[in-house]
C-alpha atoms as a PDB file:
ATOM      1  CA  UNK A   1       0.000   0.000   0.000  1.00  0.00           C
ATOM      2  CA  UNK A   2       1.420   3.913  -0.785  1.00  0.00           C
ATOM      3  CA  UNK A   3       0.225   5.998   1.806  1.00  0.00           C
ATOM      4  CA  UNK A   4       1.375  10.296   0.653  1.00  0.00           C
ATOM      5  CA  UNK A   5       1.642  12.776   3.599  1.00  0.00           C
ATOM      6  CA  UNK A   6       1.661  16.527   2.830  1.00  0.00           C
ATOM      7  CA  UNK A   7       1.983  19.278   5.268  1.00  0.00           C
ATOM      8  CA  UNK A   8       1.863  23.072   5.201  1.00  0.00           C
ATOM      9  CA  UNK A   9      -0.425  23.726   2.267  1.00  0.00           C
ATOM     10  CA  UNK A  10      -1.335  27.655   3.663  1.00  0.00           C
ATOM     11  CA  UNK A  11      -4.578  27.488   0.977  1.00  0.00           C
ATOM     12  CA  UNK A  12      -2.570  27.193  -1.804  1.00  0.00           C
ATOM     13  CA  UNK A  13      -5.204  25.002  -3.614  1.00  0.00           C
ATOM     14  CA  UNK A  14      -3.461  25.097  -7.260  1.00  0.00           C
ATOM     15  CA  UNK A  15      -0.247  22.895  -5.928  1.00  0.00           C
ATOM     16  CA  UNK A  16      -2.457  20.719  -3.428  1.00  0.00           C
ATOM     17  CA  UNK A  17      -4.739  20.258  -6.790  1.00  0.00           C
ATOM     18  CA  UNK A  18      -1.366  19.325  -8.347  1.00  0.00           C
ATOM     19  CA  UNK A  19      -0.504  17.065  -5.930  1.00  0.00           C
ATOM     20  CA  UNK A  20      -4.156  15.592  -5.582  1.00  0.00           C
ATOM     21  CA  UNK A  21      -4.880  15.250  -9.201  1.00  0.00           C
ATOM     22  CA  UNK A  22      -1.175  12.580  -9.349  1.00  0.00           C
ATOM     23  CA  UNK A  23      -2.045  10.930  -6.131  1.00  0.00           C
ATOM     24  CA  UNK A  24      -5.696  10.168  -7.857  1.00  0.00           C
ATOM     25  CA  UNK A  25      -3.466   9.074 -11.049  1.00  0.00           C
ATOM     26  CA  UNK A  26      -1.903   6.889  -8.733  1.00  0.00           C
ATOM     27  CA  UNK A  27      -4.382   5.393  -6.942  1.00  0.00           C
ATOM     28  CA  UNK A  28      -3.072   6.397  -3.259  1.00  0.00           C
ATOM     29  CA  UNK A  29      -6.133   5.996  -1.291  1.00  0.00           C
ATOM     30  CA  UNK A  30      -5.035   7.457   2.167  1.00  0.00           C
ATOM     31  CA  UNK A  31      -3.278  11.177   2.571  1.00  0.00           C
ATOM     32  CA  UNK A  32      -2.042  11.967   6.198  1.00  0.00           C
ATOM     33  CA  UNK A  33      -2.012  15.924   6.131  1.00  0.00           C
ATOM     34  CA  UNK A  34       0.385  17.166   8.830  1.00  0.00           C
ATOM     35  CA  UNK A  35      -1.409  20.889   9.376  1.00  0.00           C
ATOM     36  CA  UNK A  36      -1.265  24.218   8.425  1.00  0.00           C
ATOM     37  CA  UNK A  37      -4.370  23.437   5.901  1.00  0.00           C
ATOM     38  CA  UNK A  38      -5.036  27.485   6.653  1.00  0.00           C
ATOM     39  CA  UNK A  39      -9.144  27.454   6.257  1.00  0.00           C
ATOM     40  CA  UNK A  40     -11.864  25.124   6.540  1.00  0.00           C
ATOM     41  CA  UNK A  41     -12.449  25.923   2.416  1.00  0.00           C
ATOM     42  CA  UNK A  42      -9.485  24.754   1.924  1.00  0.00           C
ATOM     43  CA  UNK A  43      -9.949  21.370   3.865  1.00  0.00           C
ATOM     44  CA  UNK A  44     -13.349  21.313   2.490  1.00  0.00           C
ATOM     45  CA  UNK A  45     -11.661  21.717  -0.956  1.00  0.00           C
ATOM     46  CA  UNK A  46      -9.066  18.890  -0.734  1.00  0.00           C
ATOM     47  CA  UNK A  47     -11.443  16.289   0.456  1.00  0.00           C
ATOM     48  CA  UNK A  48     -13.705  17.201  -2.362  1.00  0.00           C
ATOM     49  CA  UNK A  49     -10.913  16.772  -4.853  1.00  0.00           C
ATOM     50  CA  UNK A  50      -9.276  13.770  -3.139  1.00  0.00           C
ATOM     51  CA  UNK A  51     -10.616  10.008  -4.133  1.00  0.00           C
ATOM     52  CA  UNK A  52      -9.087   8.242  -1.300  1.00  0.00           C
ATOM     53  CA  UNK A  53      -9.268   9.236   2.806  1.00  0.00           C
ATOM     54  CA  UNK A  54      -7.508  11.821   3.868  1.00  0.00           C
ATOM     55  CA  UNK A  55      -6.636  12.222   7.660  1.00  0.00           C
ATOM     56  CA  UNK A  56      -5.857  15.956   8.780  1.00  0.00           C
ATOM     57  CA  UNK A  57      -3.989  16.937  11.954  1.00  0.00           C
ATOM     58  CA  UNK A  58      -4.141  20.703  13.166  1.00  0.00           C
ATOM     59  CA  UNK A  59      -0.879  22.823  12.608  1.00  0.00           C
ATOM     60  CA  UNK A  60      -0.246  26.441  14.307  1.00  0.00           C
ATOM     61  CA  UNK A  61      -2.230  28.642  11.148  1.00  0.00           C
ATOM     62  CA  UNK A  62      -4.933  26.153  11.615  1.00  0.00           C
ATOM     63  CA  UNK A  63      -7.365  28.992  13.788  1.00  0.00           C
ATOM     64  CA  UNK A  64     -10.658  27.932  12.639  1.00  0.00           C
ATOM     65  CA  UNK A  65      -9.923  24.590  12.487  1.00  0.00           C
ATOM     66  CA  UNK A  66     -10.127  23.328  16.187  1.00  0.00           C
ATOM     67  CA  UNK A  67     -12.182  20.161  15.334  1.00  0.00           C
ATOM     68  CA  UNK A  68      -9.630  19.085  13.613  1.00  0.00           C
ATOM     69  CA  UNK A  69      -6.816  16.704  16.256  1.00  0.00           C
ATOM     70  CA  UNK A  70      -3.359  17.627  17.155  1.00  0.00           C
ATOM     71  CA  UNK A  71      -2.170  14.155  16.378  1.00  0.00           C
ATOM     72  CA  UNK A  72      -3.129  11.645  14.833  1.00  0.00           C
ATOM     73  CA  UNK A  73      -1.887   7.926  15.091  1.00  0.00           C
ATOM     74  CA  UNK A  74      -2.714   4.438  12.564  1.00  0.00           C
ATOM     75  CA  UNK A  75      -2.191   0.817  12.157  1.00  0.00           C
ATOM     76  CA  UNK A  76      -1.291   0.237   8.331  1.00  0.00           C
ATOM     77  CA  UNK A  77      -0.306  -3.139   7.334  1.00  0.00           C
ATOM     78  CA  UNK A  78       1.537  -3.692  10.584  1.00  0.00           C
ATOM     79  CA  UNK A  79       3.253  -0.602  11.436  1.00  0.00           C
ATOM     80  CA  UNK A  80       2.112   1.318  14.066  1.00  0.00           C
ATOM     81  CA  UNK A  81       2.522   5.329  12.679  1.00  0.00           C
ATOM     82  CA  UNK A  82       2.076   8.760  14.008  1.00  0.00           C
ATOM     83  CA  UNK A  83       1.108  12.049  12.579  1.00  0.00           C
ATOM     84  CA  UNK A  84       1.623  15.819  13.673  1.00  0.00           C
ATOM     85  CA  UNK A  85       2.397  19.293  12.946  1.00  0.00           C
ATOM     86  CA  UNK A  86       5.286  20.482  15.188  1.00  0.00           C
ATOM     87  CA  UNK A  87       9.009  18.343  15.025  1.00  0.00           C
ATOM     88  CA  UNK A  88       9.158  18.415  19.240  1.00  0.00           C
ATOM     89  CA  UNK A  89       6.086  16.362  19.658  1.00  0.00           C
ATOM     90  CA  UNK A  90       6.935  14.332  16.746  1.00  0.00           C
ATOM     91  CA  UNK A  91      10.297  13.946  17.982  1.00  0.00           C
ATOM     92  CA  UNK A  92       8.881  12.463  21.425  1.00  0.00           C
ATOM     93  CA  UNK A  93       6.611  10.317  19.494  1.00  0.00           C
ATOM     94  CA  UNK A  94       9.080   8.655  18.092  1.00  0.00           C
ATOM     95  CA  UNK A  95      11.307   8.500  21.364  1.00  0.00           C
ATOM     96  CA  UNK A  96       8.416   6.237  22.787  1.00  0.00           C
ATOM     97  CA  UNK A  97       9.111   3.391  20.546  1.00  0.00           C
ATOM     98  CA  UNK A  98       5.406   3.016  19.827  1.00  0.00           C
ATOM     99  CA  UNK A  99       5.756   3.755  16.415  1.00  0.00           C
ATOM    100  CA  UNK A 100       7.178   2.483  12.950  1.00  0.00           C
ATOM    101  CA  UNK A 101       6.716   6.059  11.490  1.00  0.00           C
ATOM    102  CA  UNK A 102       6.441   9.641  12.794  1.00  0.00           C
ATOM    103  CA  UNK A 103       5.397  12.465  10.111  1.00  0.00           C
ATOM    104  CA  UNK A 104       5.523  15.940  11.167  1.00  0.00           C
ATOM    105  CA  UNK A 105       5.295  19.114   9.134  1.00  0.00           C
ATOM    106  CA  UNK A 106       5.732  22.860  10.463  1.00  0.00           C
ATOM    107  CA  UNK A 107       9.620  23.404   8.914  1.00  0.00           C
ATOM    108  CA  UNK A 108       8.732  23.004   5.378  1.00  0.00           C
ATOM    109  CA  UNK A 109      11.545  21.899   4.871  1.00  0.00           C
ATOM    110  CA  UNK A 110      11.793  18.295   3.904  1.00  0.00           C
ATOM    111  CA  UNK A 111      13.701  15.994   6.214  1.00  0.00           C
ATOM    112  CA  UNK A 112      14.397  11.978   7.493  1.00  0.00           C
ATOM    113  CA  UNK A 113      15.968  10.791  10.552  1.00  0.00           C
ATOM    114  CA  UNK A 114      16.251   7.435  12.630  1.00  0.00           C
ATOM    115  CA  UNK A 115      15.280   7.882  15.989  1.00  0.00           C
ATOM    116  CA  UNK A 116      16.113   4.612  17.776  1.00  0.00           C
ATOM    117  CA  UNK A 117      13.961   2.295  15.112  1.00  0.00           C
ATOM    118  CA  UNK A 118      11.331   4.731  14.639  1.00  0.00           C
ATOM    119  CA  UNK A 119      11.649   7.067  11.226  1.00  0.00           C
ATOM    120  CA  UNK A 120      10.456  10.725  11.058  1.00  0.00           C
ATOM    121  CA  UNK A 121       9.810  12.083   8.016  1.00  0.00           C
ATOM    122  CA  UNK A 122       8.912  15.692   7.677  1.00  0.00           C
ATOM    123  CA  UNK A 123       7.148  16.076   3.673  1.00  0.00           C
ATOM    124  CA  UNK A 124       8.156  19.293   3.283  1.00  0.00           C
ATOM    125  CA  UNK A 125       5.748  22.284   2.230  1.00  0.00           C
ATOM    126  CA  UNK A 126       2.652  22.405  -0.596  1.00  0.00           C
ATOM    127  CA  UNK A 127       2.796  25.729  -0.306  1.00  0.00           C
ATOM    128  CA  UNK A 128       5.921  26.464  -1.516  1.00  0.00           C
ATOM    129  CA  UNK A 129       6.646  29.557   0.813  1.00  0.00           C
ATOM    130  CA  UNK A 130      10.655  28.939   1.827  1.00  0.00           C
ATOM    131  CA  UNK A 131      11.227  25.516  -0.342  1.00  0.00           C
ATOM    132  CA  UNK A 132      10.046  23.578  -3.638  1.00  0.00           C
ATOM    133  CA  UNK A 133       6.597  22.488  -3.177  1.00  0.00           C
ATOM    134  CA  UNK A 134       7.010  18.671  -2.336  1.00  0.00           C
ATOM    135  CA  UNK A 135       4.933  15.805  -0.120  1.00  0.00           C
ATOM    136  CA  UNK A 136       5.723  12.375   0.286  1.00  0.00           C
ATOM    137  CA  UNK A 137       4.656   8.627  -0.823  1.00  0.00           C
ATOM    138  CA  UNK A 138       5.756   5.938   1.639  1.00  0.00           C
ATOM    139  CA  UNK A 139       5.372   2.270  -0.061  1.00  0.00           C
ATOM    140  CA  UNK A 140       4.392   0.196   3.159  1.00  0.00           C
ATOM    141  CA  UNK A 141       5.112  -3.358   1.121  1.00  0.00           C
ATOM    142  CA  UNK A 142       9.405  -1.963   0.208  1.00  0.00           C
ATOM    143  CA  UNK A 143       9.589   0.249   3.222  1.00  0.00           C
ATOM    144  CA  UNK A 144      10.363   3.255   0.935  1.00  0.00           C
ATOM    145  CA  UNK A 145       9.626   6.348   1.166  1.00  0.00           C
ATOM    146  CA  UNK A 146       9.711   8.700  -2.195  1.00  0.00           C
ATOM    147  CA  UNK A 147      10.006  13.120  -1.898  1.00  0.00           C
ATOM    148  CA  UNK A 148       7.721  14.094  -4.791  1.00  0.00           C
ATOM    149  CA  UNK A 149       8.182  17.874  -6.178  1.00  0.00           C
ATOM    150  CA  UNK A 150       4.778  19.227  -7.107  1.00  0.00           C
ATOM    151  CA  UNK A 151       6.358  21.307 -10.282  1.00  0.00           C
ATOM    152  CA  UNK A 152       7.946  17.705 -11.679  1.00  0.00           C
ATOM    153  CA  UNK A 153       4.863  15.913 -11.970  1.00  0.00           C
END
């Protein structure tokens, strides 16, 4: 199974459309959105344009959005994974040993580390405010995990 995680799209709908309209091409049926979605249109928006399930957690421009979790946490094909917007909860997610996978957002700037056996993964930013717009496919059934950049697709 590919599961994609994006973070920090700040309303930019064109590149989350972008990114959407390739994971739809792809068949990815489950997007893990690590915050900073900006407005409930835009949330509204990316469900409506998004075939599969997508999970949101709430990042720190997330105001009107307070229905939406801080954290969110899944069971895919047996790993055990974790998903937020800031890097020092993530980072003590990961410490607990709980999970597989920790994604985080909130940088924008794309990133992997080992933290004892746990990997975090930060997707980088839709938005495309500080860096190239880019999110992330993990493949559950290689254990690999793929940086896409919106623009290349």
């Amino acid at each position: 199974m590919k599961v994609a995680i994006i973070s920090d799209t700040h309303d930019n709908l064109a590149s989350a459309k972008k990114a959407i309209e390739w994971l739809n091409k792809e068949e990815i049926s489950l997007l893990l959105h690590c915050g900073d979605i900006s407005s409930r249109e835009t949330a509204n928006e990316l469900a409506k344009m998004f075939k599969g399930e997508i999970k949101f957690v709430r990042g720190n421009a997330d105001v009107d959005l307070t229905d939406i979790p801080e954290a969110g946490e899944i069971q895919i094909e047996g790993k055990g994974i974790a998903f937020v917007h800031f890097p020092e909860p993530a980072r003590r997610l990961a410490k607990t040993g709980k999970y597989d996978l920790v994604f985080y957002g909130h940088t924008h700037k794309p990133w992997e580390e080992m933290i004892g056996n746990c990997r975090m993964v930060n997707p980088g930013e839709a938005a495309g405010q500080f860096y190239k717009q880019t999110f992330a496919v993990y493949d559950t059934d290689k254990d690999e995990m793929e940086l896409k950049i919106i623009e290349l697709l």
